[in-house]
Each structure stands twice: as structure tokens, then as C-alpha cells.
N, C-alpha and C. Protein backbone atom coordinates (compact mmCIF):
# COMPACT_ATOMS: atom_id res chain seq x y z
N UNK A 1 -13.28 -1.59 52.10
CA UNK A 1 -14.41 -2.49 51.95
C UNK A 1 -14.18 -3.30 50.67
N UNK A 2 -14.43 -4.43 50.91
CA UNK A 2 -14.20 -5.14 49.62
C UNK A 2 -15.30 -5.41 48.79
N UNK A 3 -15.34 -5.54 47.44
CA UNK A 3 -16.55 -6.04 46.52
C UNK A 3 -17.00 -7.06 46.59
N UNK A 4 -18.38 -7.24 46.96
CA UNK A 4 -19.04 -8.07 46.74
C UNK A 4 -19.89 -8.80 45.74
N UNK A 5 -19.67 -9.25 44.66
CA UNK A 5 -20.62 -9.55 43.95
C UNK A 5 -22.11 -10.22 43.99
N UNK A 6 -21.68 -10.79 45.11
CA UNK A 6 -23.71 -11.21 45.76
C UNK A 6 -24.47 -10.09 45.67
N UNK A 7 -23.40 -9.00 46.25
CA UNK A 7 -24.17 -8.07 46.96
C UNK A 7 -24.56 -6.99 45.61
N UNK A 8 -23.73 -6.72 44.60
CA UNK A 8 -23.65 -6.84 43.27
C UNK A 8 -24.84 -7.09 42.65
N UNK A 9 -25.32 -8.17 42.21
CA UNK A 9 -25.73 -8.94 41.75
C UNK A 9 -27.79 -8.70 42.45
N UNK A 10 -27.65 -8.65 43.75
CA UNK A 10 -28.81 -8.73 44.71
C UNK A 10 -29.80 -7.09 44.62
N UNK A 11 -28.42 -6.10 44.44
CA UNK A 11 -28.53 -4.45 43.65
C UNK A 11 -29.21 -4.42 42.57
N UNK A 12 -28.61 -5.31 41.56
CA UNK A 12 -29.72 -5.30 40.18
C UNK A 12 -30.81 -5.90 40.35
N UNK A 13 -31.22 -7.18 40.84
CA UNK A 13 -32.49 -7.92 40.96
C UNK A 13 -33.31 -7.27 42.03
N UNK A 14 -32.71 -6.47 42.64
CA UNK A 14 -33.99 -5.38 43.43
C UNK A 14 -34.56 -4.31 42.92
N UNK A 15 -33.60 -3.43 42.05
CA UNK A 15 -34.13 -2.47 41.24
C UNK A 15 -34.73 -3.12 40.02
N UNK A 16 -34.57 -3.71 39.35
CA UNK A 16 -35.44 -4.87 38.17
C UNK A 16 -36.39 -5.48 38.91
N UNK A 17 -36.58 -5.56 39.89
CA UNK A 17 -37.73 -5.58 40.77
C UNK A 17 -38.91 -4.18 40.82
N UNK A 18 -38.04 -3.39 40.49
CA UNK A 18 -39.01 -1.88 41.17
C UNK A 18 -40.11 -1.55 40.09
N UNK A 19 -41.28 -1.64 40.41
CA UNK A 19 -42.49 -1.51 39.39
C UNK A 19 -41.91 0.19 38.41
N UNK A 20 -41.36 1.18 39.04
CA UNK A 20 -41.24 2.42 38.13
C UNK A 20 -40.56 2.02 37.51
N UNK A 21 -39.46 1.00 37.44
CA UNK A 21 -38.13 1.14 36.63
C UNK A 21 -36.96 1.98 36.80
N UNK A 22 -36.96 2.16 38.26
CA UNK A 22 -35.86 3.22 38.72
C UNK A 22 -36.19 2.98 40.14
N UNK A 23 -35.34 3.78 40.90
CA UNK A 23 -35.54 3.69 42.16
C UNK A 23 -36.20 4.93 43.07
N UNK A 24 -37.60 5.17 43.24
CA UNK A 24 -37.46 6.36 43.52
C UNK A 24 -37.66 6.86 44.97
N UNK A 25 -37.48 5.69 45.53
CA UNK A 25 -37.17 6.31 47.72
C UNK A 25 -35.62 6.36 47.55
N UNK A 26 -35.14 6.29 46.66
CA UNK A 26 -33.45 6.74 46.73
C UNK A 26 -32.49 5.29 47.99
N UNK A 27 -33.29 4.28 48.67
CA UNK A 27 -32.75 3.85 49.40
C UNK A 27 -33.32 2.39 49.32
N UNK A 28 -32.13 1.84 48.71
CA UNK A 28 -32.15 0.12 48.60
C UNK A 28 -31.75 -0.62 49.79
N UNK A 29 -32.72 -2.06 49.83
CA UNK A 29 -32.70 -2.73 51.18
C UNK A 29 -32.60 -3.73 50.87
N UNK A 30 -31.40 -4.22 51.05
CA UNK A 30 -31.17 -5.88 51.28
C UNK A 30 -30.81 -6.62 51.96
N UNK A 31 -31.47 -7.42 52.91
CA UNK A 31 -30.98 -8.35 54.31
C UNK A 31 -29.77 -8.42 54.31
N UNK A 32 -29.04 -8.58 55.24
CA UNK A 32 -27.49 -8.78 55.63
C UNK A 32 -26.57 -7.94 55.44
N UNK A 33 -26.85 -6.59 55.00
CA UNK A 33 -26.03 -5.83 54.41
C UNK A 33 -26.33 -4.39 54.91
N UNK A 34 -25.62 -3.64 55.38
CA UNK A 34 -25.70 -2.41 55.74
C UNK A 34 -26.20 -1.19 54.91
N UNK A 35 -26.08 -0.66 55.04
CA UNK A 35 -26.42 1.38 54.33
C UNK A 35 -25.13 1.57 53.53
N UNK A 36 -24.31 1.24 54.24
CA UNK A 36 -23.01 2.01 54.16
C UNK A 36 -22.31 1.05 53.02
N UNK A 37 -22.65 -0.39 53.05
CA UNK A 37 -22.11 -1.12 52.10
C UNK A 37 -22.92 -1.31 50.89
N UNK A 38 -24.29 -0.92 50.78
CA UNK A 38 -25.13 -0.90 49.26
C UNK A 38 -24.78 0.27 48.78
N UNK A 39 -24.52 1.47 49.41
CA UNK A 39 -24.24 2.92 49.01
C UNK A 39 -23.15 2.62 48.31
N UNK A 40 -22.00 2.25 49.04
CA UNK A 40 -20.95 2.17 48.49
C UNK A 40 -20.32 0.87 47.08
N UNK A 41 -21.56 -0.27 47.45
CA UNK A 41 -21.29 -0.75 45.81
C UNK A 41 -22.11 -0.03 44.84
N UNK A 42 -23.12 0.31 45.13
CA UNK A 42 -24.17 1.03 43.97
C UNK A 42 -22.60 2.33 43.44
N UNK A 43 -21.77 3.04 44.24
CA UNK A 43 -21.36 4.00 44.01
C UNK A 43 -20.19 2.66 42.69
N UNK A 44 -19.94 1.80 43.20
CA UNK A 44 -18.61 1.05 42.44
C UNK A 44 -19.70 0.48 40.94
N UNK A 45 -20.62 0.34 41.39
CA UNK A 45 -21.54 -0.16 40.01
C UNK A 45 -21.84 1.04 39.27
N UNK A 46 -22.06 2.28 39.15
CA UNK A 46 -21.61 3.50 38.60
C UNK A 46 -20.50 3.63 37.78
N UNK A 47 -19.31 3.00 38.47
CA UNK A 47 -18.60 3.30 37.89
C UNK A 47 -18.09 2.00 36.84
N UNK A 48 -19.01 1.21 36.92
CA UNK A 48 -18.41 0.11 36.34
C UNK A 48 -19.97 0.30 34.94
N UNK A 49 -20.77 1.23 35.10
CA UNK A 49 -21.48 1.82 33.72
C UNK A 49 -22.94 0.43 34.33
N UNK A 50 -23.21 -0.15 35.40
CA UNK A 50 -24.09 -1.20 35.45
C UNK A 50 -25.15 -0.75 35.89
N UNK A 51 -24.87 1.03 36.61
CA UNK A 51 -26.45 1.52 37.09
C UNK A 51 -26.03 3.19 36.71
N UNK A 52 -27.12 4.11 36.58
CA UNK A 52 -26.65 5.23 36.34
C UNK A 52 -26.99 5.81 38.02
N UNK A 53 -26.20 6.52 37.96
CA UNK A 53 -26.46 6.82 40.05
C UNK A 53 -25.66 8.24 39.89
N UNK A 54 -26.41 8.94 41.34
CA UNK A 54 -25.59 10.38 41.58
C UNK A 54 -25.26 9.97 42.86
N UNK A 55 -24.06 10.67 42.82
CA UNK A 55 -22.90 10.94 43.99
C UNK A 55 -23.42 11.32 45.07
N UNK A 56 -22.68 11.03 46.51
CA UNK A 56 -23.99 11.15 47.65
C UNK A 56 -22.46 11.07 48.26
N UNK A 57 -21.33 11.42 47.99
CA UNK A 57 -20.17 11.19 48.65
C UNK A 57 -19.63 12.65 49.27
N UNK A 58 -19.32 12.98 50.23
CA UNK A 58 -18.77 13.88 51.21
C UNK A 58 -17.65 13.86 51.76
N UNK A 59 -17.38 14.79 52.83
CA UNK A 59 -16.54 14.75 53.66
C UNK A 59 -16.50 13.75 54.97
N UNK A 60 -18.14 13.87 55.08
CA UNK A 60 -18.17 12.97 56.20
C UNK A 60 -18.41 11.32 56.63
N UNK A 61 -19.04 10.43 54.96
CA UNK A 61 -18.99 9.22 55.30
C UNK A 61 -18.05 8.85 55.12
N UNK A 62 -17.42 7.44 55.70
CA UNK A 62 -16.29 6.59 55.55
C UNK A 62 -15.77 6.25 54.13
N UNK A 63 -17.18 5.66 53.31
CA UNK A 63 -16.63 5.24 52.03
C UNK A 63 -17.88 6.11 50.70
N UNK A 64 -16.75 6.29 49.64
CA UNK A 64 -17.38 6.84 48.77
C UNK A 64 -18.96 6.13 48.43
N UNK A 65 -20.11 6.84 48.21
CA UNK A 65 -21.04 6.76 48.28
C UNK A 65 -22.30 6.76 47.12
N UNK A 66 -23.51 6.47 46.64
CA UNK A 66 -24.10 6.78 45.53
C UNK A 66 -25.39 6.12 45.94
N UNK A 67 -26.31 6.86 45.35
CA UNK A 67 -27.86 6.48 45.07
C UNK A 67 -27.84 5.96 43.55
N UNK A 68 -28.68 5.11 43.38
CA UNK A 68 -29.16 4.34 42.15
C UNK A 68 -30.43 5.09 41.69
N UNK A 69 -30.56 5.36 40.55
CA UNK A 69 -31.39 6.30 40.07
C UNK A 69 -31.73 5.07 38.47
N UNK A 70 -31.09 4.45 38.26
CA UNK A 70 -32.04 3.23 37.36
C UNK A 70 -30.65 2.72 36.22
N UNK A 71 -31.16 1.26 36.41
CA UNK A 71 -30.06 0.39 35.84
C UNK A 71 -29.92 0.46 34.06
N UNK A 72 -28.28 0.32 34.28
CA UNK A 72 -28.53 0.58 32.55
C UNK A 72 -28.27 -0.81 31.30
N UNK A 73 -28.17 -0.47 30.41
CA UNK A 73 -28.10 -1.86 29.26
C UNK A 73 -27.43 -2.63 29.67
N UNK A 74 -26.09 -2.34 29.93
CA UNK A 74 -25.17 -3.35 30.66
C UNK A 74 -25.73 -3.68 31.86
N UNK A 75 -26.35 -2.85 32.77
CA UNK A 75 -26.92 -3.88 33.83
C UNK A 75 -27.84 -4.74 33.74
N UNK A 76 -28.23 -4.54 32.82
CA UNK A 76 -29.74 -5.70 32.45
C UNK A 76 -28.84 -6.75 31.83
N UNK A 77 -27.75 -6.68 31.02
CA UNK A 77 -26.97 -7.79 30.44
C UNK A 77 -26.79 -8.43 31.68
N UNK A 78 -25.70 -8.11 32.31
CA UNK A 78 -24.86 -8.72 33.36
C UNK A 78 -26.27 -9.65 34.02
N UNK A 79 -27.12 -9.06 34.91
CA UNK A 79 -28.22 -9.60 35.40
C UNK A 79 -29.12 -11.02 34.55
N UNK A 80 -29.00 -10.56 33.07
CA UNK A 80 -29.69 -11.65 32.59
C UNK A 80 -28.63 -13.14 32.75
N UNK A 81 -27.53 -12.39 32.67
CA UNK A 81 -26.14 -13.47 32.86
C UNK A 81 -26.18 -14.34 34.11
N UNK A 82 -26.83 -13.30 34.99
CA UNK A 82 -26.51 -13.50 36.24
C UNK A 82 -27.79 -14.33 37.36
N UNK A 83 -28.55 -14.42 36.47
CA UNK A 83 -29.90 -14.55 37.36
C UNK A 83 -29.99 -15.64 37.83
N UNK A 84 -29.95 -16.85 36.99
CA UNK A 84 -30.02 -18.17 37.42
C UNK A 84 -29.62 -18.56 38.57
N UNK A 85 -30.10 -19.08 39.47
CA UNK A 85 -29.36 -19.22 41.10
C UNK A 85 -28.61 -20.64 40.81
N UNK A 86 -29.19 -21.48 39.72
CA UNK A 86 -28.04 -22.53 39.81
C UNK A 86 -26.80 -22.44 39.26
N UNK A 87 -26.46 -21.22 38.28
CA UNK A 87 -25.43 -21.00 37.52
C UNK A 87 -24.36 -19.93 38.38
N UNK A 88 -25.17 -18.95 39.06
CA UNK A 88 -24.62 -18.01 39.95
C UNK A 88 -23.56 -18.86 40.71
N UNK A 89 -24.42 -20.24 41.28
CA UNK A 89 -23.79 -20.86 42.68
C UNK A 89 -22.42 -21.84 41.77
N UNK A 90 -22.85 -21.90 40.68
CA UNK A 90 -21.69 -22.50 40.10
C UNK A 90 -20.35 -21.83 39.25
N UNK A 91 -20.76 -20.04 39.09
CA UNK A 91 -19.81 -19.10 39.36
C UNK A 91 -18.80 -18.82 40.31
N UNK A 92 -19.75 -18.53 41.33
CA UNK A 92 -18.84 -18.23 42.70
C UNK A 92 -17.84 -19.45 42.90
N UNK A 93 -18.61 -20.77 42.89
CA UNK A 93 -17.29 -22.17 42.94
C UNK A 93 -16.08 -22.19 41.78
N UNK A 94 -16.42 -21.59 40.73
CA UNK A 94 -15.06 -21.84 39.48
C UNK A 94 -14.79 -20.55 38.92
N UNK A 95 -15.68 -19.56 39.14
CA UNK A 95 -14.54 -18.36 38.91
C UNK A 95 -14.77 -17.20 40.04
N UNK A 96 -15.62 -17.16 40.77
CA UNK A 96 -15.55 -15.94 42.07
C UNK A 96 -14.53 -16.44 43.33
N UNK A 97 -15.08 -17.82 43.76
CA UNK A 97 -13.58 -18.37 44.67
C UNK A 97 -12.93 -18.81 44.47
N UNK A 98 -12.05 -18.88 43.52
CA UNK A 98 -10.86 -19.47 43.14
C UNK A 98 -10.15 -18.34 43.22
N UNK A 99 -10.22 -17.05 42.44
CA UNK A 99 -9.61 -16.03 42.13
C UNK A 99 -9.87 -15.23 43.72
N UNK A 100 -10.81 -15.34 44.89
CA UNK A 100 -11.12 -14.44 45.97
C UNK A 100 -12.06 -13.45 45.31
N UNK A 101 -11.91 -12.92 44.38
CA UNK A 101 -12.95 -11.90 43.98
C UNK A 101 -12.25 -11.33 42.47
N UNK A 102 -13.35 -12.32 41.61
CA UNK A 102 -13.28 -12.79 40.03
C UNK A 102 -12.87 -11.18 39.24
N UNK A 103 -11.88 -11.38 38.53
CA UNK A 103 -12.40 -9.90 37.31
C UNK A 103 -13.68 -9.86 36.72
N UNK A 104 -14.40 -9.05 37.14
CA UNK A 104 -15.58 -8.50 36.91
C UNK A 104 -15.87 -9.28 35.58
N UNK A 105 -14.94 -8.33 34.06
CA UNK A 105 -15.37 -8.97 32.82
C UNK A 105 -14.73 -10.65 32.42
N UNK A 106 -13.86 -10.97 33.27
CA UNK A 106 -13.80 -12.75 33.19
C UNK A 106 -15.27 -13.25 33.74
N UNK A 107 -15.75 -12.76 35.03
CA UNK A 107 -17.03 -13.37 35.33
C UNK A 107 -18.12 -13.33 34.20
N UNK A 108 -18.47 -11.82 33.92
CA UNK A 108 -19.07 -12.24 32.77
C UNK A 108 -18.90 -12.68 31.68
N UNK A 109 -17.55 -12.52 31.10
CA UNK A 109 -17.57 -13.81 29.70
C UNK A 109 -17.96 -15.38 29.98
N UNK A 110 -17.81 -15.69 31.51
CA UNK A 110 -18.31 -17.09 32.10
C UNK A 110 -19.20 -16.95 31.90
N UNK A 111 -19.90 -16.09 32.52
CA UNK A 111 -21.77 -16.52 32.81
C UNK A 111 -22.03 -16.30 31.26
N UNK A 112 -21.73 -15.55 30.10
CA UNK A 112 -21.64 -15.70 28.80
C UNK A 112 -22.16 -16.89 28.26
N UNK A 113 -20.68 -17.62 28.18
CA UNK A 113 -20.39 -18.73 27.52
C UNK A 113 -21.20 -19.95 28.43
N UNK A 114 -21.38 -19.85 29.69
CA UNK A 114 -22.54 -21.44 30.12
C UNK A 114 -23.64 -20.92 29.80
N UNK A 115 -24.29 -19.88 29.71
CA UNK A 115 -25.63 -19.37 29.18
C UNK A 115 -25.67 -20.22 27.47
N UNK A 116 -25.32 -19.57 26.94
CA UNK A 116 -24.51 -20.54 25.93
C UNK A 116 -25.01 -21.47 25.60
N UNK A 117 -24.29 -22.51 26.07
CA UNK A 117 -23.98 -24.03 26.18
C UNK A 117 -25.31 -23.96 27.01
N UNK A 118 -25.46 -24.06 28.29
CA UNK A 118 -27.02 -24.07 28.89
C UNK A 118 -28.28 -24.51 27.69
N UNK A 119 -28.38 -23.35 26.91
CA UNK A 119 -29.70 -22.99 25.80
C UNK A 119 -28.84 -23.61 24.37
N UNK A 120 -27.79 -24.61 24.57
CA UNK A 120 -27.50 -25.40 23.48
C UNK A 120 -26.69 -24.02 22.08
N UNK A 121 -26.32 -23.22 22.58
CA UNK A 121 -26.02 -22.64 21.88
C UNK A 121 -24.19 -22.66 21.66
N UNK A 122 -23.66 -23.45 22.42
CA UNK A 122 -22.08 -22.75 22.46
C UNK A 122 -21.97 -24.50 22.65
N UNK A 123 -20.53 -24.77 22.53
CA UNK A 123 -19.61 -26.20 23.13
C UNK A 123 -20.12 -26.65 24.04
């Protein structure tokens, strides 16, 4: 399965959505996207330190697996990076499709540096 960063990205703004501040039906829902493919990025966003989550991985599903149990500092960074839908859409055009699927920390030093410049702060 490959990474998605929409799908990425759609993970944090639903749980930063959740009035507790965590997730507590254990099961995130986002149009277009399966069980099997939020399980399995929430499990890759774990490991990338963007949500704290427990393991839900076995013998028997296809791909390694995880529940989101509540997003951490770095995920609130990345997200604040990330929120803007006009800057997102101008990510994916100069550094998510060019590369097929961006290095994670090149994307965010982008969304960084136009945040930046955006709020007059950078070149």
C-alpha cells in the first residue's frame, strides 16, 4: 500500500476535530478510503512520532495496523503547516507530484518556508 499524504493529512484534521482531544470510538472515518487503509497510515503516522497510537497488528490483517489514541506536538506542527487548502493544493503540484510521493521532512520544510513568506515572514 502506498502513502498517502491526503490521506495523512485528512487523519490529523479529523482527530483535531474530536471535541475530547483524542479519539475515543477507536475508529476514524474518512470518505474514499477504507478501514484497512486509515489503520494502516495511522499505524505509519506512529511511527513517524505524528500521532501516539497502539498496535492493532496480527497475524491475520493484510497490512500492519494501529488505532489513534491522540495526536502529538509534531502532529499539530505538521497540520498547522498543512491546513491551508490553498497551500496544500500548491504542495502536492511542486513537491508531492513531482517526486510521486514527497520526503515527508522535504514536504514539511516546504509548507515551513511558504507559511513563512505567506505571513511576510521569510523571502
Amino acid at each position: 500500500m502506498k502513502r498517502d499524504l491526503d490521506l495523512v493529512r485528512a487523519i490529523l484534521i479529523w482527530i483535531e476535530g474530536r471535541p475530547e482531544g483524542h479519539n475515543v470510538n477507536w475508529r476514524i472515518a474518512i470518505d474514499g478510503f477504507t478501514d484497512e487503509q486509515i489503520s494502516y497510515h495511522v499505524h505509519l503516522m506512529g511511527q513517524a512520532g505524528l500521532l501516539v497510537t497502539t498496535s492493532m497488528t496480527s497475524l491475520d490483517p493484510r497490512s500492519p495496523s494501529a488505532v489513534a489514541i491522540s495526536m502529538t506536538w509534531a502532529g499539530h506542527e505538521f497540520l498547522s503547516a498543512a491546513r491551508d487548502d490553498t497551500l496544500w493544493a500548491k504542495a502536492k503540484t511542486k513537491v508531492i507530484g513531482p517526486a510521486g510521493s514527497a520526503v515527508f521532512t522535504v514536504l514539511l520544510d516546504w509548507l515551513k518556508a511558504e507559511a513563512k513568506t505567506y505571513l511576510g515572514l521569510g523571502p
